[in-house]
C-alpha atoms as a PDB file:
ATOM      1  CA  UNK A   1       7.477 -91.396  65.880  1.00  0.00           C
ATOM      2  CA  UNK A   2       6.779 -94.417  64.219  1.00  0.00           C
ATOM      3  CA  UNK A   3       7.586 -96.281  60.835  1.00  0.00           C
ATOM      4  CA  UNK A   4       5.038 -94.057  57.805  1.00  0.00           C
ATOM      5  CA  UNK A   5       4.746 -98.118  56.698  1.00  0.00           C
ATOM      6  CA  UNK A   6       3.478-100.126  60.076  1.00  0.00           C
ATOM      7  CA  UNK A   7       0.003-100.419  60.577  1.00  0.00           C
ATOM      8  CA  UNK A   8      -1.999-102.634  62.372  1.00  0.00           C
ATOM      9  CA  UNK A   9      -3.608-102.707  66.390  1.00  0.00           C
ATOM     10  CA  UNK A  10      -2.770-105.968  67.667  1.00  0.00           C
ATOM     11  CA  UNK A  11      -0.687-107.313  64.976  1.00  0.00           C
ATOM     12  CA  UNK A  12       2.115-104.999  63.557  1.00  0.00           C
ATOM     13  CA  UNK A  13       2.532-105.564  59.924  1.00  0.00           C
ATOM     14  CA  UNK A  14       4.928-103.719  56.899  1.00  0.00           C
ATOM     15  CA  UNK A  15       3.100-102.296  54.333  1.00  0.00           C
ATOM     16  CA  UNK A  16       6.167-101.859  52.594  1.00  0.00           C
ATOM     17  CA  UNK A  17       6.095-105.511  51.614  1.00  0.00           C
ATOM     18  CA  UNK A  18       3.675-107.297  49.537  1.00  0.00           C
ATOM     19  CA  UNK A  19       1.363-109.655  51.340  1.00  0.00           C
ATOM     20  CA  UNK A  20       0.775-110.302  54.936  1.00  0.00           C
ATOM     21  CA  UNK A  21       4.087-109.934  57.106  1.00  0.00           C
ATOM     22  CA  UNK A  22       3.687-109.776  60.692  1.00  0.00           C
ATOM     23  CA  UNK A  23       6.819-107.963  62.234  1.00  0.00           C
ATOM     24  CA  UNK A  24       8.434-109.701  64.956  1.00  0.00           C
ATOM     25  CA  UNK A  25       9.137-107.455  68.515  1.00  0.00           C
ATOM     26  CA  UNK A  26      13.243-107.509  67.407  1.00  0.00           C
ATOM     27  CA  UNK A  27      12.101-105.650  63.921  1.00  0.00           C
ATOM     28  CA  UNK A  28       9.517-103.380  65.814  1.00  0.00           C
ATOM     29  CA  UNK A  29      12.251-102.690  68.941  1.00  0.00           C
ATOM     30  CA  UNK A  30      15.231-101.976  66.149  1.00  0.00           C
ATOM     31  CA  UNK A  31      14.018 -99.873  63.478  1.00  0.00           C
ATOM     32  CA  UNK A  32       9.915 -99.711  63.240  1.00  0.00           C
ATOM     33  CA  UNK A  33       8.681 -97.878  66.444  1.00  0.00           C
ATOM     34  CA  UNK A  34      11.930 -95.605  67.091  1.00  0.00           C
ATOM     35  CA  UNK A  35      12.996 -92.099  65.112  1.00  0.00           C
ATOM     36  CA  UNK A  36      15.268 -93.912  63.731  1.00  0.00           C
ATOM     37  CA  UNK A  37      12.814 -95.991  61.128  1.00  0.00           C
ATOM     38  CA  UNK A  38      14.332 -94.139  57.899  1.00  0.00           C
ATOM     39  CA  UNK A  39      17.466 -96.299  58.041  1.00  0.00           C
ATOM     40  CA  UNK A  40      15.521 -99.896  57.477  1.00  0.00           C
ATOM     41  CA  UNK A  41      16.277-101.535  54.576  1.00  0.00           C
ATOM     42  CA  UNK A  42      12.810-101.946  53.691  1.00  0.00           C
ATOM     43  CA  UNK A  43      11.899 -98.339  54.035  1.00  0.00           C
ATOM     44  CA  UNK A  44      14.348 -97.003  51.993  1.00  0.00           C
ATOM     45  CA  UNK A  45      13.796 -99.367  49.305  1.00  0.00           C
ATOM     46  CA  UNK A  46      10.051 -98.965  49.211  1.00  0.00           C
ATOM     47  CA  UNK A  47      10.474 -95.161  49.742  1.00  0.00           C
ATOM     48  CA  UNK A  48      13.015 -95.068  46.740  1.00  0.00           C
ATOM     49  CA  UNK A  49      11.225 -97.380  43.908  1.00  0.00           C
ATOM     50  CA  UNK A  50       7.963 -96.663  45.013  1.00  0.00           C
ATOM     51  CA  UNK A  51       7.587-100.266  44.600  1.00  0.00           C
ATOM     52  CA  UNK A  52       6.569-103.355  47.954  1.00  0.00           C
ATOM     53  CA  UNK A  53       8.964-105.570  48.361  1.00  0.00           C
ATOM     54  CA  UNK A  54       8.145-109.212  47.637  1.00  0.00           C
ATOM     55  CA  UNK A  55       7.341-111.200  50.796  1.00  0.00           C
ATOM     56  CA  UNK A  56       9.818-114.127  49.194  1.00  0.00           C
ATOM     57  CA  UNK A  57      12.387-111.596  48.676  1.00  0.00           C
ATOM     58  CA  UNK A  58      11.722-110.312  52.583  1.00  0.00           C
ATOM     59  CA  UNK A  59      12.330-113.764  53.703  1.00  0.00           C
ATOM     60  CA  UNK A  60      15.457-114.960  52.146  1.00  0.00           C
ATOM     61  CA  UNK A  61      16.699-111.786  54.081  1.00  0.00           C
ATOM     62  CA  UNK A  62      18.019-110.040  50.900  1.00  0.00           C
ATOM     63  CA  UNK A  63      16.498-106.702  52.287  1.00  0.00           C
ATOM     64  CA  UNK A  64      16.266-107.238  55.971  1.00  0.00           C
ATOM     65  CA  UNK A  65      17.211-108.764  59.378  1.00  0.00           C
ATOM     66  CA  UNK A  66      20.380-106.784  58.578  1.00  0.00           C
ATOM     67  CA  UNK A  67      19.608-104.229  61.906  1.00  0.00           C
END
């Protein structure tokens, strides 16, 4: 099973994160398409404030890139 917050066909994007953030295929392999997707950063922060994450906030790696 896959990430409840990646959607997309060709392009796999977050929709835990605000705006337009097209995962790279070391996010998807890690966390996104394994059972395992309940221990990203991003999911757990989105899934316990109920809140996106700000893309800005995505890329100074405060929440992420921590696999």
């Amino acid at each position: 099973m896959s990430c409840l917050y990646l959607t997309g066909r060709q392009f796999k994007m977050c929709n835990a994160v605000e705006g337009s953030l097209v995962l790279s295929l070391d996010e998807l392999s890690g966390k996104c398409l394994s059972d395992q997707y309940h221990i990203c950063k991003i999911y757990q922060r989105y899934h316990a404030k109920g809140m996106k994450i700000p893309l800005i906030e995505y890329q100074r790696g405060l929440t992420v890139n921590k696999f």
